[in-house]
C-alpha atoms as a PDB file:
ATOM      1  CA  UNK A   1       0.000   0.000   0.000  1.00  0.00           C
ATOM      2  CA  UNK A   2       2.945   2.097   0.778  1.00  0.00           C
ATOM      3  CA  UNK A   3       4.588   1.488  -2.404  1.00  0.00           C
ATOM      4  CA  UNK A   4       0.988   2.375  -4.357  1.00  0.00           C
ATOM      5  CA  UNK A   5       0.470   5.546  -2.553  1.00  0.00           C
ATOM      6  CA  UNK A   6       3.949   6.903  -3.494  1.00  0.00           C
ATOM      7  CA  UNK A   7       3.151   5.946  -7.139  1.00  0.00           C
ATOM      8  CA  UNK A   8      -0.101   8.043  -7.037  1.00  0.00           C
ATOM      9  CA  UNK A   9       2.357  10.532  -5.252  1.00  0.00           C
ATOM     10  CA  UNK A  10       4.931  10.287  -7.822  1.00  0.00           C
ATOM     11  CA  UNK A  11       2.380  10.558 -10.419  1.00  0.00           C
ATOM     12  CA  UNK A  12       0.513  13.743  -9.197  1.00  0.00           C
ATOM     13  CA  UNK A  13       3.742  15.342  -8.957  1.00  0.00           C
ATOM     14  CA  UNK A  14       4.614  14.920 -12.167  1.00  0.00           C
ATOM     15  CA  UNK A  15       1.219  15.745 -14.046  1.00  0.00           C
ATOM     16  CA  UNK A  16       0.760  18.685 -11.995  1.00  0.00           C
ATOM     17  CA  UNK A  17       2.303  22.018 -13.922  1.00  0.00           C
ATOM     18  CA  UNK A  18       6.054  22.442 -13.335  1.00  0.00           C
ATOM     19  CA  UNK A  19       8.737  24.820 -14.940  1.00  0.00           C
ATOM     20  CA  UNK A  20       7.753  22.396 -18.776  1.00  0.00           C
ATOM     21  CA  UNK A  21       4.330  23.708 -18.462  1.00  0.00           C
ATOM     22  CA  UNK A  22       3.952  26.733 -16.250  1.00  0.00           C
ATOM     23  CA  UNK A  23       5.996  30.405 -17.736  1.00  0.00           C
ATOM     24  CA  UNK A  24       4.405  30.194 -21.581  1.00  0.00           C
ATOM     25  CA  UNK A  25       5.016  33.858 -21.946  1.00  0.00           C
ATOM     26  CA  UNK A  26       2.747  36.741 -22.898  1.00  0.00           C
ATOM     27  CA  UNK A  27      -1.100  37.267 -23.491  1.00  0.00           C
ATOM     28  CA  UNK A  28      -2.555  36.322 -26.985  1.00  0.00           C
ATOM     29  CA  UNK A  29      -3.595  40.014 -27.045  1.00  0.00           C
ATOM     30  CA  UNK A  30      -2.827  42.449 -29.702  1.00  0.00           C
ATOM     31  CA  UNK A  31      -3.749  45.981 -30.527  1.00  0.00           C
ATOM     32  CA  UNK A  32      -7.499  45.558 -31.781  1.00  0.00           C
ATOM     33  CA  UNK A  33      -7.877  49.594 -32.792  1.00  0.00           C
ATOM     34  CA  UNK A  34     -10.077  48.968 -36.309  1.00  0.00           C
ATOM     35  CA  UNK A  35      -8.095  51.603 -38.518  1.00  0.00           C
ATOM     36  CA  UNK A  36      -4.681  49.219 -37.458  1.00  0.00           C
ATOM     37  CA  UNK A  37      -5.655  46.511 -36.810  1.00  0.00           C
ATOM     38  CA  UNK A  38      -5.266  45.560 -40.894  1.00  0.00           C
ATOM     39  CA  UNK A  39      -1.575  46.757 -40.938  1.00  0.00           C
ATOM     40  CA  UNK A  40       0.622  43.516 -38.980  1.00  0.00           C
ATOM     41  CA  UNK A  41      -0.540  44.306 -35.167  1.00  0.00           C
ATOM     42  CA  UNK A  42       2.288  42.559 -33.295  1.00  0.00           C
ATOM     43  CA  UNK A  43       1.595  39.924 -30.461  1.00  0.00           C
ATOM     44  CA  UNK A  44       3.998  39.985 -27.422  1.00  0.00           C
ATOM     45  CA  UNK A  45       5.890  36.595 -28.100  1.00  0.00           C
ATOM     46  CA  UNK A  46       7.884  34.244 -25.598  1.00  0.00           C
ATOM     47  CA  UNK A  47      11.879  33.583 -26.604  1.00  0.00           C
ATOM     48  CA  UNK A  48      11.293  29.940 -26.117  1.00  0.00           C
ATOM     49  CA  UNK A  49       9.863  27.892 -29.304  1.00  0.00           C
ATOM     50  CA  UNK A  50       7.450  25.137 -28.944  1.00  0.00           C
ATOM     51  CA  UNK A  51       4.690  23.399 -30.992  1.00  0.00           C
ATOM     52  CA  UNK A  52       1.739  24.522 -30.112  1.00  0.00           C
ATOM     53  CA  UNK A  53      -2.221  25.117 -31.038  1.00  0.00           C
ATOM     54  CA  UNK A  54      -3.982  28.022 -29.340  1.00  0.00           C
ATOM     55  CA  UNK A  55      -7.843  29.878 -30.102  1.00  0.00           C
ATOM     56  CA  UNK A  56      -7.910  33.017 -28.919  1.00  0.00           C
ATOM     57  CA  UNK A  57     -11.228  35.293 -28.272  1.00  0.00           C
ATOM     58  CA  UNK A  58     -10.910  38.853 -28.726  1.00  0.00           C
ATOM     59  CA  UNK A  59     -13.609  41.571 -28.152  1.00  0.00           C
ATOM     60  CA  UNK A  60     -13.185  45.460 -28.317  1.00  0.00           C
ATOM     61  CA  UNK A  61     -14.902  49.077 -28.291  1.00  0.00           C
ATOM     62  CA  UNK A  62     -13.984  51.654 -29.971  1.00  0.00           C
ATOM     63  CA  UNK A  63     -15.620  55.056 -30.307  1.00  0.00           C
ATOM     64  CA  UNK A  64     -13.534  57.694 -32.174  1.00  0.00           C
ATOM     65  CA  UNK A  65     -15.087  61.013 -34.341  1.00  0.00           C
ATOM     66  CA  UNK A  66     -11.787  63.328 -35.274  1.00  0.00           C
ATOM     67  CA  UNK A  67     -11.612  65.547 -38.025  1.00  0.00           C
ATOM     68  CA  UNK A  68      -8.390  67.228 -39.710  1.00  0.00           C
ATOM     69  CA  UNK A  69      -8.107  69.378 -42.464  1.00  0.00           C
ATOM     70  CA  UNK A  70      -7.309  66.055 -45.226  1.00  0.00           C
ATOM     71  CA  UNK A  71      -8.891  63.289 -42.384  1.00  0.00           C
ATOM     72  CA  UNK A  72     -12.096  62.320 -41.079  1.00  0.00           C
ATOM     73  CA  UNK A  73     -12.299  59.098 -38.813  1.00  0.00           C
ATOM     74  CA  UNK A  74     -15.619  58.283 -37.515  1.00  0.00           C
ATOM     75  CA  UNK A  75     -15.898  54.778 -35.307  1.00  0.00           C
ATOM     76  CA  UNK A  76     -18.541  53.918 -32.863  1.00  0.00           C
ATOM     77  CA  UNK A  77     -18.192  50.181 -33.117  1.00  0.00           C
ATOM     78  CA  UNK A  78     -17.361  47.181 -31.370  1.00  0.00           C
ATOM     79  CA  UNK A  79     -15.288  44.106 -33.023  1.00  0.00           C
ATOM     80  CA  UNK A  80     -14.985  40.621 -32.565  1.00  0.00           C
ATOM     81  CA  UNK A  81     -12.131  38.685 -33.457  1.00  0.00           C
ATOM     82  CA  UNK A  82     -11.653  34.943 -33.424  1.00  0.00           C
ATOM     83  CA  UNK A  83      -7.829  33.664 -34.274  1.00  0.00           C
ATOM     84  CA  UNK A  84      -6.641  30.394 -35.070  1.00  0.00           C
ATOM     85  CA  UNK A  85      -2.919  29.923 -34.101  1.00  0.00           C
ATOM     86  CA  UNK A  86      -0.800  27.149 -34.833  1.00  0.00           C
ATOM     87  CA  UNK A  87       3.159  26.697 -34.061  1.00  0.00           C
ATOM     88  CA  UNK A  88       5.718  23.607 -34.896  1.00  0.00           C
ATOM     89  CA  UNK A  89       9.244  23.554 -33.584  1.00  0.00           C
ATOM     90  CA  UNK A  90      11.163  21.669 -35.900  1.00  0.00           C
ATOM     91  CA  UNK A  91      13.975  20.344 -33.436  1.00  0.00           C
ATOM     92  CA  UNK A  92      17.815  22.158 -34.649  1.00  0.00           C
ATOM     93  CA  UNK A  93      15.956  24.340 -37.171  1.00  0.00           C
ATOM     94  CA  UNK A  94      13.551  27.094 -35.973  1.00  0.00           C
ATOM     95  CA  UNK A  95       9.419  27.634 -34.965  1.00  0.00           C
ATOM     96  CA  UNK A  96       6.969  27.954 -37.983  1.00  0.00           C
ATOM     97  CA  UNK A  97       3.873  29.157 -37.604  1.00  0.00           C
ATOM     98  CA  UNK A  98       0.208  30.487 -39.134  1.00  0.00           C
ATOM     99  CA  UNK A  99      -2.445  32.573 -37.698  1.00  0.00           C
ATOM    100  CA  UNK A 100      -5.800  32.884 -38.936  1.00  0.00           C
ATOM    101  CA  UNK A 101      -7.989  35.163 -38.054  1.00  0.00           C
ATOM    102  CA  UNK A 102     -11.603  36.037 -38.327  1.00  0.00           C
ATOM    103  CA  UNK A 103     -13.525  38.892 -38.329  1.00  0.00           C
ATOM    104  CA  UNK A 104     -17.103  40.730 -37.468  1.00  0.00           C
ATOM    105  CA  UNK A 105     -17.438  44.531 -36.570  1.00  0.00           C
ATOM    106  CA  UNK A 106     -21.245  45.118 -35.336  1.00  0.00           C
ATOM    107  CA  UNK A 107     -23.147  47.944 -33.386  1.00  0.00           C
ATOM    108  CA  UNK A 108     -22.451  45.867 -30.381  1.00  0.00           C
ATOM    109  CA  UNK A 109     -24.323  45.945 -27.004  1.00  0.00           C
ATOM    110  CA  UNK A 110     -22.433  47.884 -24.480  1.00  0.00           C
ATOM    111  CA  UNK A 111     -22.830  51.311 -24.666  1.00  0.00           C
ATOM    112  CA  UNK A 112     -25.714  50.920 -21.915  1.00  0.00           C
ATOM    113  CA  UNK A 113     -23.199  49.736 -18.954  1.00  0.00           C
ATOM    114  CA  UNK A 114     -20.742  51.529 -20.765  1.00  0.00           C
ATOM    115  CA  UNK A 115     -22.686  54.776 -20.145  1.00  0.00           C
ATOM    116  CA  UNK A 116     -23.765  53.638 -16.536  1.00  0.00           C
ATOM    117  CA  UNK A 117     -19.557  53.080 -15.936  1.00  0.00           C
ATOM    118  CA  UNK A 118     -18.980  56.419 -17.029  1.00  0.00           C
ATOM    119  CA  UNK A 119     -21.912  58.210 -15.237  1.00  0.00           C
ATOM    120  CA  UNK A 120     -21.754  56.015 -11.800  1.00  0.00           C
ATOM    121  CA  UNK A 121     -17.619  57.082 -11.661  1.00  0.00           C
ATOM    122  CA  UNK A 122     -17.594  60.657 -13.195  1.00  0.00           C
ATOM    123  CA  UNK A 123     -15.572  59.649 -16.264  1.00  0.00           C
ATOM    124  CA  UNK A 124     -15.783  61.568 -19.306  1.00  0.00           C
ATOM    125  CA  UNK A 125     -17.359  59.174 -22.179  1.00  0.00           C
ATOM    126  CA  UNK A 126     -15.392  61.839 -25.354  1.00  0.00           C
ATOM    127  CA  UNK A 127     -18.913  62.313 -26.631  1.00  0.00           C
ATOM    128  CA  UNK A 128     -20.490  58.610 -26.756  1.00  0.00           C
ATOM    129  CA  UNK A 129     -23.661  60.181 -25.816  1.00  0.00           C
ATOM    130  CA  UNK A 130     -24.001  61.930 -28.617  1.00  0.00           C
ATOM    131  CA  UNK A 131     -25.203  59.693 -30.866  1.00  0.00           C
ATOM    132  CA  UNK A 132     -27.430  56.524 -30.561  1.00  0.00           C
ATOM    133  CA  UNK A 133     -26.806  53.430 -28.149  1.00  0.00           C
ATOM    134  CA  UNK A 134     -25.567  50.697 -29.998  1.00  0.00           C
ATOM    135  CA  UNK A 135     -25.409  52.254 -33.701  1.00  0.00           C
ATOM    136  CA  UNK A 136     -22.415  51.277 -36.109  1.00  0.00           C
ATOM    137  CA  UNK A 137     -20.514  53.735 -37.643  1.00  0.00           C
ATOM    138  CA  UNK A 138     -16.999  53.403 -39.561  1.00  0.00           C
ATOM    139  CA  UNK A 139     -16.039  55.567 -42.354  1.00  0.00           C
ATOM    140  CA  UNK A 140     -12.366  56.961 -42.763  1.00  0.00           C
ATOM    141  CA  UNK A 141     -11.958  59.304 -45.545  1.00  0.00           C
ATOM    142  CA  UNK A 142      -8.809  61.032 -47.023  1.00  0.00           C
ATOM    143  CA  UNK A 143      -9.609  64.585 -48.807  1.00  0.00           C
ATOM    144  CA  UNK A 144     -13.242  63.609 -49.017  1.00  0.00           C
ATOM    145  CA  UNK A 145     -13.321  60.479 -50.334  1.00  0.00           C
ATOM    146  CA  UNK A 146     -13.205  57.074 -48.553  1.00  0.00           C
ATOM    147  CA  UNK A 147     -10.447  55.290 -46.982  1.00  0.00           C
ATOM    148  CA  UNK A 148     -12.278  52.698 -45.172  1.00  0.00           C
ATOM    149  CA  UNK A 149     -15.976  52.119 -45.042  1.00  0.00           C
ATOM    150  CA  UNK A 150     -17.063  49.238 -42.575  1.00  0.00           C
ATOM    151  CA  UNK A 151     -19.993  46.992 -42.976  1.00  0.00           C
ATOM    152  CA  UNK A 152     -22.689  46.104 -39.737  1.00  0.00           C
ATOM    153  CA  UNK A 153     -22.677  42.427 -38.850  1.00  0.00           C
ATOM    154  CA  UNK A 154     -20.272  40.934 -41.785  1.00  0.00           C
ATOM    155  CA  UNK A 155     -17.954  38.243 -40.899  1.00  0.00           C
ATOM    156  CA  UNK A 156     -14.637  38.195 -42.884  1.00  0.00           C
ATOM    157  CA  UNK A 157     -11.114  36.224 -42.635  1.00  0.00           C
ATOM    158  CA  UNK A 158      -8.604  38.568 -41.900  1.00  0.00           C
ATOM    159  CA  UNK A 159      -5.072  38.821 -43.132  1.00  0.00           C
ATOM    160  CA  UNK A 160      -2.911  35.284 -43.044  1.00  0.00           C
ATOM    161  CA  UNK A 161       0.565  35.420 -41.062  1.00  0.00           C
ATOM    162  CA  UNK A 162       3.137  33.387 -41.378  1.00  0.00           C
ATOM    163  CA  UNK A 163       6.087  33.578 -38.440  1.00  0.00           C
ATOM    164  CA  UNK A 164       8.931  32.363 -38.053  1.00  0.00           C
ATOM    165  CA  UNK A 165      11.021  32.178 -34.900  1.00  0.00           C
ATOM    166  CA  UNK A 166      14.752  31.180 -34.092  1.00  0.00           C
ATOM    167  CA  UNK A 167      16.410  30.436 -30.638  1.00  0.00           C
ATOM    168  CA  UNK A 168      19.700  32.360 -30.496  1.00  0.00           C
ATOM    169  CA  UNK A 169      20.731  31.645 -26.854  1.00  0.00           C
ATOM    170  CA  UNK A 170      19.528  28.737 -24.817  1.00  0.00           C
ATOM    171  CA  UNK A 171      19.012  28.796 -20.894  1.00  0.00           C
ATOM    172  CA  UNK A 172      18.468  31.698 -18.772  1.00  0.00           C
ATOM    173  CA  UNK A 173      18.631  34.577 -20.439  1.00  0.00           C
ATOM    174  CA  UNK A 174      16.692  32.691 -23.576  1.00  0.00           C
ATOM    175  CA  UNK A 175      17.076  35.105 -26.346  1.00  0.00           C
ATOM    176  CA  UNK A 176      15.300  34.401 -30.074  1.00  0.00           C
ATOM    177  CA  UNK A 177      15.221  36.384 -33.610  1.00  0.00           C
ATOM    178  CA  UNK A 178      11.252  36.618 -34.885  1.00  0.00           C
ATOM    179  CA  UNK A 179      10.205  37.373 -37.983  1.00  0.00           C
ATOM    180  CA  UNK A 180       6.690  37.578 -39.841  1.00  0.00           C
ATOM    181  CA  UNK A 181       4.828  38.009 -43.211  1.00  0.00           C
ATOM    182  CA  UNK A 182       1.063  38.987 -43.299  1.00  0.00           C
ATOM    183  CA  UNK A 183      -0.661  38.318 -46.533  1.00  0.00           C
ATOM    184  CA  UNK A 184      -3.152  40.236 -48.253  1.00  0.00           C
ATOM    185  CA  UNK A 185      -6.442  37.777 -47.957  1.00  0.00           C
ATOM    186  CA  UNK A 186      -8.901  40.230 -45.677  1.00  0.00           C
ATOM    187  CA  UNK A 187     -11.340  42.372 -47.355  1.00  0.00           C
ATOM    188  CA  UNK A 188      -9.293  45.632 -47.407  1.00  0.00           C
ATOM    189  CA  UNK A 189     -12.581  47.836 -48.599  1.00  0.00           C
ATOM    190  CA  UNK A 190     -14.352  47.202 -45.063  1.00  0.00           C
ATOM    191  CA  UNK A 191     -11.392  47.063 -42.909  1.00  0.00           C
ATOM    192  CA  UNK A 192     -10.593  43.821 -42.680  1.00  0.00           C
ATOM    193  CA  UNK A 193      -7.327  43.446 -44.653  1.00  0.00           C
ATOM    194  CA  UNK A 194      -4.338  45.790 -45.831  1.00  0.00           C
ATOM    195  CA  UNK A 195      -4.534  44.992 -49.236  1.00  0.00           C
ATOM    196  CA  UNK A 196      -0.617  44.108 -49.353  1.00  0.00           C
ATOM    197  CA  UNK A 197       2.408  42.451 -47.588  1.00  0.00           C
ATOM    198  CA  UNK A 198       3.189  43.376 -44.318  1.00  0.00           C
ATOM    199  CA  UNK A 199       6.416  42.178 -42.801  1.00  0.00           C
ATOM    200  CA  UNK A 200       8.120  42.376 -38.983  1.00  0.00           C
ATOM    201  CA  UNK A 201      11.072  41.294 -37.363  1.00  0.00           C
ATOM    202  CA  UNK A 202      11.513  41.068 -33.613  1.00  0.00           C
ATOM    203  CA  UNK A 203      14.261  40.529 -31.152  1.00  0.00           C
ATOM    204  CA  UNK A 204      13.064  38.330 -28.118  1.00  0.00           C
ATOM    205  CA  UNK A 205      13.966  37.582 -24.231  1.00  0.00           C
ATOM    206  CA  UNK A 206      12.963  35.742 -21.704  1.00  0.00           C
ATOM    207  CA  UNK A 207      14.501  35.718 -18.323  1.00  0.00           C
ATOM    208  CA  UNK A 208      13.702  34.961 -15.106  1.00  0.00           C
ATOM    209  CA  UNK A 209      13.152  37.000 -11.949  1.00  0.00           C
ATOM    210  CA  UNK A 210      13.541  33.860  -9.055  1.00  0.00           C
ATOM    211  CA  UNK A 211      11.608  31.052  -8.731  1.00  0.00           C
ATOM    212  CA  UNK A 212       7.963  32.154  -9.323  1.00  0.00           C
ATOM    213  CA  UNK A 213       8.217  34.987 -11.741  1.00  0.00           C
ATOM    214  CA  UNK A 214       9.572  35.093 -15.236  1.00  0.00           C
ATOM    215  CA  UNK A 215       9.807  38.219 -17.802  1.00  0.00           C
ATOM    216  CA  UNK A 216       9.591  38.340 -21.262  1.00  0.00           C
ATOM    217  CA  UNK A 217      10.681  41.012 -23.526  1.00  0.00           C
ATOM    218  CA  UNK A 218      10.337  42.090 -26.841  1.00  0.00           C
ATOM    219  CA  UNK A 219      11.671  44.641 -29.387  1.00  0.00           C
ATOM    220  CA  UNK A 220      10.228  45.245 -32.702  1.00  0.00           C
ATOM    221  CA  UNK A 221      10.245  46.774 -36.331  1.00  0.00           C
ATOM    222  CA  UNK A 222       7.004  46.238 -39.073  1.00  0.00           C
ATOM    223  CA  UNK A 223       7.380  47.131 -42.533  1.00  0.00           C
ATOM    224  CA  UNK A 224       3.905  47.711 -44.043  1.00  0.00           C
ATOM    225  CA  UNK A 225       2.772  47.622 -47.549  1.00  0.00           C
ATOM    226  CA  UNK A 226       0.530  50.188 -48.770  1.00  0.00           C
ATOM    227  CA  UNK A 227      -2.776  50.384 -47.417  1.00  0.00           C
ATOM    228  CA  UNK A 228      -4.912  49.505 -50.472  1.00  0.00           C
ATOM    229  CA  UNK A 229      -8.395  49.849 -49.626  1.00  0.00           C
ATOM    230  CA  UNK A 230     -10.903  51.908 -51.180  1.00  0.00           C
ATOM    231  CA  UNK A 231      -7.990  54.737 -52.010  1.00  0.00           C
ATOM    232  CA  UNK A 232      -4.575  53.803 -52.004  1.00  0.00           C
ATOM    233  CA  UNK A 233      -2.595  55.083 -48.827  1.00  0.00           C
ATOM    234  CA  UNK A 234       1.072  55.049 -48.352  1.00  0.00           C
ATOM    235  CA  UNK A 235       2.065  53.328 -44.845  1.00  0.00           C
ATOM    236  CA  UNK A 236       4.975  54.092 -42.624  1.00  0.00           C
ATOM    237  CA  UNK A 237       7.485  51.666 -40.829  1.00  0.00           C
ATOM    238  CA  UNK A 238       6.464  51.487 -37.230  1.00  0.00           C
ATOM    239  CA  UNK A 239       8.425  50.397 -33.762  1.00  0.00           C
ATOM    240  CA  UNK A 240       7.077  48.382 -31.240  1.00  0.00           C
ATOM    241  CA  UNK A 241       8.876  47.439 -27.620  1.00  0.00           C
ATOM    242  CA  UNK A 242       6.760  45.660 -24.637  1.00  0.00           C
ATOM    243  CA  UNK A 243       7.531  43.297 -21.948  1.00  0.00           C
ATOM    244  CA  UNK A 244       5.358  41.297 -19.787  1.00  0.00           C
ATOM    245  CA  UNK A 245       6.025  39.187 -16.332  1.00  0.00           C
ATOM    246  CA  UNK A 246       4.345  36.318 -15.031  1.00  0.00           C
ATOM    247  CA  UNK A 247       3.920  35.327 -11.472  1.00  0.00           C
ATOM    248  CA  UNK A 248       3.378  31.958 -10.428  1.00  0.00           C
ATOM    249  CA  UNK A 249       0.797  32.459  -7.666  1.00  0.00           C
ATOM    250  CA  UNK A 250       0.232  28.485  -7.734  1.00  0.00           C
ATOM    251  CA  UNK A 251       1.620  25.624  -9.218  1.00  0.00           C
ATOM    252  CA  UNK A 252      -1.521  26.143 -11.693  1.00  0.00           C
ATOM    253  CA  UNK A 253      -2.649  29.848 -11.909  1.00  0.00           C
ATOM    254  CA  UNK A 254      -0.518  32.591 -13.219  1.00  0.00           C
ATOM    255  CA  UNK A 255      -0.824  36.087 -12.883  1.00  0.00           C
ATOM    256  CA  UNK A 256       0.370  38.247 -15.595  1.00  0.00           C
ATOM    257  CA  UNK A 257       0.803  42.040 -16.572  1.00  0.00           C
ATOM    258  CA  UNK A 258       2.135  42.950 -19.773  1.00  0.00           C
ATOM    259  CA  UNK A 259       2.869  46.952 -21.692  1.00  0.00           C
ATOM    260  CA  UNK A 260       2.697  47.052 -24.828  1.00  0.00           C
ATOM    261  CA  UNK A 261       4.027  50.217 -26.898  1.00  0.00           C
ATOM    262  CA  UNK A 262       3.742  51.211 -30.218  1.00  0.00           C
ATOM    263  CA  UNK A 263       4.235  53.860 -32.832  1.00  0.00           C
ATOM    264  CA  UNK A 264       1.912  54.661 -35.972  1.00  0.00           C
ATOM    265  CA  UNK A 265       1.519  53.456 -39.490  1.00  0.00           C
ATOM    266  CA  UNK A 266      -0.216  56.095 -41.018  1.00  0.00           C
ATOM    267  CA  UNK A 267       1.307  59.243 -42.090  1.00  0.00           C
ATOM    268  CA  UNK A 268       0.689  62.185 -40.443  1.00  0.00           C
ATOM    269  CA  UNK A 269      -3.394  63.129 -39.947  1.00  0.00           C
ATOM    270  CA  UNK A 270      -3.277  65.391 -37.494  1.00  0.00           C
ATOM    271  CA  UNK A 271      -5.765  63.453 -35.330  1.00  0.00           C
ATOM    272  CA  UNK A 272      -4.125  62.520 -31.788  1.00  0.00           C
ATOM    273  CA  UNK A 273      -5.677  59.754 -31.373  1.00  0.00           C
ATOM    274  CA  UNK A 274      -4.614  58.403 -35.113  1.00  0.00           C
ATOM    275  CA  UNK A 275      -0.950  60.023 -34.994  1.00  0.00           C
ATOM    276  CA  UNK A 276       0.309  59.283 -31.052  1.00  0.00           C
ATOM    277  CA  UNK A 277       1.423  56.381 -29.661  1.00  0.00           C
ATOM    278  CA  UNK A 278      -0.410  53.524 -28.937  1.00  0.00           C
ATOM    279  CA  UNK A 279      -0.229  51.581 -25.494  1.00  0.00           C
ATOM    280  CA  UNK A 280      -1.974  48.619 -24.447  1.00  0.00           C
ATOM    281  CA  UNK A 281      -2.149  47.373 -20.505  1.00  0.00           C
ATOM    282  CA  UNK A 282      -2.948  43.803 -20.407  1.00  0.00           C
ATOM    283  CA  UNK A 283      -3.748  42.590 -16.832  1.00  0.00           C
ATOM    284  CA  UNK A 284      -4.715  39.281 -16.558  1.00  0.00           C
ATOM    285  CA  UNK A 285      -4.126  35.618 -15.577  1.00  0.00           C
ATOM    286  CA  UNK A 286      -3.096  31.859 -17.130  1.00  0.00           C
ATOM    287  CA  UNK A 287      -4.898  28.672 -15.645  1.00  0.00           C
ATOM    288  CA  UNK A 288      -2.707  25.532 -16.759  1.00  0.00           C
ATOM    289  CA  UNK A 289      -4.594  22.432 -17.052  1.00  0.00           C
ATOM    290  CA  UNK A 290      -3.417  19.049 -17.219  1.00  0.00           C
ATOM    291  CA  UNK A 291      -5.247  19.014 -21.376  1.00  0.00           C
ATOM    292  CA  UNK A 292      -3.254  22.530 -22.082  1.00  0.00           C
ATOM    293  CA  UNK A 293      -3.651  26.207 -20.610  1.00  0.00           C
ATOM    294  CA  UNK A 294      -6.395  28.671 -20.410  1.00  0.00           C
ATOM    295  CA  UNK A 295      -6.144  32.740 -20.494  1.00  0.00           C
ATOM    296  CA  UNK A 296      -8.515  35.759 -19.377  1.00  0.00           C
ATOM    297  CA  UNK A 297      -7.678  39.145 -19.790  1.00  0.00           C
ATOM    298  CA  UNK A 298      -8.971  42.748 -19.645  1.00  0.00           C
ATOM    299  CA  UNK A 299      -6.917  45.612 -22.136  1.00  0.00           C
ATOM    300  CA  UNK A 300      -6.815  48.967 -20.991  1.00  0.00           C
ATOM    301  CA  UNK A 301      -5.704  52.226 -23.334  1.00  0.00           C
ATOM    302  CA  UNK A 302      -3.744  54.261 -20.454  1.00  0.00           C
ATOM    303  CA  UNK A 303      -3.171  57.150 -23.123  1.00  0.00           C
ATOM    304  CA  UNK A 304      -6.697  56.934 -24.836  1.00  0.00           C
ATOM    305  CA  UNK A 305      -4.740  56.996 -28.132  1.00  0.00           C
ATOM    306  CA  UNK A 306      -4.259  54.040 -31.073  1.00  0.00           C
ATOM    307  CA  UNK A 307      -6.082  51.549 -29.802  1.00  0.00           C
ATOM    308  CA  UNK A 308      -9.358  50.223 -28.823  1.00  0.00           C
ATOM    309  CA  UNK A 309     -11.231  52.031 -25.041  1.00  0.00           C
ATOM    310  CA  UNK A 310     -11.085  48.440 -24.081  1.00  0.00           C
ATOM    311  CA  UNK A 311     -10.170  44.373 -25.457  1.00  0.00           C
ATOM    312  CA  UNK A 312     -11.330  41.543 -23.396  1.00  0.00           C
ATOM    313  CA  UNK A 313      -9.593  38.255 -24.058  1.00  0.00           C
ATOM    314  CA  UNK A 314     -10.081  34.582 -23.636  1.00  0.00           C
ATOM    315  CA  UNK A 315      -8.085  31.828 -25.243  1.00  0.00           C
ATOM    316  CA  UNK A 316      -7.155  28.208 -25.110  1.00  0.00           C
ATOM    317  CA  UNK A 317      -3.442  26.831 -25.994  1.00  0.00           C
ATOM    318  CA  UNK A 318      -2.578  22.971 -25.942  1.00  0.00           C
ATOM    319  CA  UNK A 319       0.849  21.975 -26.712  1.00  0.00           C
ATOM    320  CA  UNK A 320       2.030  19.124 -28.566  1.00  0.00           C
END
């Protein structure tokens, strides 16, 4: 009996989450703002490679109506994005991986609590009750005539992405070159697609801070194509730098906070919220099962500028 209960012992031990399963690295969150969203948004990625198949829920607002003297960009939206991503680590060679993502932009359903949040805690709500609760509105426009003009309710497939990534330095620091191509298969007309290659390149780190908390780092360039929706718009290259750290609160539940920051695409608009920087605060946790890991998280805008008021995130990973 002795000898069986220190097998069941053994066995517990072993199946329960240890330093294989527990520190997978960042959030499967990425900047959700509608008018960027096309152009190669950037995920916070861990250094270390592994095979892997995650889902990932994604659901924003967005209320924006800026003019300039060549811009308008009117948004009172909320989107919905479903991706599909899947990663092999060829053993000696490198990561290779494929997201797919799908898309629907709708009137939504939350400007009611959205409007008792703001009202119940004296925040300002930048004119969101102006116009009618739950109405969808997108229509960028360059020197009158459309940029972007979004459709109620339509489901699309947004741009493919194929990534790459390569382990430089084993151990601890783990440090890892990233690279990635987006392909032109969204609907660029509604808002859905760029209309041309994107590319990025990243460089990577993970290290960590004692025996419960890891960080990982990253550092990043995109090159974007032209933006070739219902006009043709010339993109710029764009930075992006973030880092996120994971606590192990138990051997099965970690708690994570991640910044992300990043520059525009678009030339100059003059509209601030179009032309800033973008920041996204992810705070949020990881639940690690025995079948593969589960996320939740809440996105905050701490600058109110390039990206959505708000992106709550669920998503499932299982690694192979």
């Amino acid at each position: 009996m002795k000898a069986k209960r220190a097998l069941v012992l053994l066995a517990t031990v072993i199946l329960l989450p240890t330093g294989t399963f527990a520190f997978e690295g960042p959030l499967t969150v990425k900047n959700q703002f509608p008018i960027f969203l096309p152009v190669n948004q950037p995920y916070l990625e861990p250094a270390e490679t592994r095979s892997s198949f995650d889902v990932s829920l994604s659901h924003s607002s967005v209320y924006l109506m800026e003019n300039s003297a060549a811009w308008t960009a009117h948004l009172d939206l909320e989107l919905t994005e479903l991706v599909f991503r899947y990663r092999k680590d060829i053993s000696g060679v490198a990561e290779f991986g494929i997201d797919l993502p799908l898309l629907r932009a709708t009137a939504g359903f939350l400007d009611g609590p959205l409007a008792w949040y703001h009202d119940t805690f004296g925040f300002p709500d930048y004119g969101r009750s102006d116009r009618p609760k739950n109405s969808f509105l997108y229509d960028v426009r360059r020197n009158g005539a459309p940029v972007v003009e979004g459709s109620n309710n339509r489901v699309g497939i947004g741009d493919v992405r194929l990534t790459v990534k390569k382990q430089v330095v084993r151990g601890d620091p783990a440090v890892s070159v990233f690279a990635d191509v987006e392909l032109p298969t969204g609907d660029a007309d509604v808002g859905y697609g760029s209309g041309s290659v994107d590319a990025a390149a990243a460089l990577l780190l993970d290290k960590s801070l004692g025996d419960k908390a890891r960080l990982s780092a990253n550092a990043g360039i995109v090159q974007p194509g032209e933006l070739r929706a219902r006009q043709a718009v010339p993109l710029r290259t764009f930075y992006y730098g973030g880092a996120c750290v994971e606590y192990m609160a138990t051997k099965r539940l970690g708690l994570i906070v991640q910044y992300l920051v990043q520059s525009s695409p678009y030339p100059r608009t003059d509209i601030p919220q179009i032309d800033g920087t973008g920041m996204l605060l992810v705070m949020g946790g990881r639940y690690y099962a025995k079948s593969g890991s589960y996320e939740l998280s809440l996105t905050e805008d701490p600058n109110t500028t390039g990206a959505p008021d708000f992106i709550v995130n669920i998503s499932y990973k299982s690694k192979f």
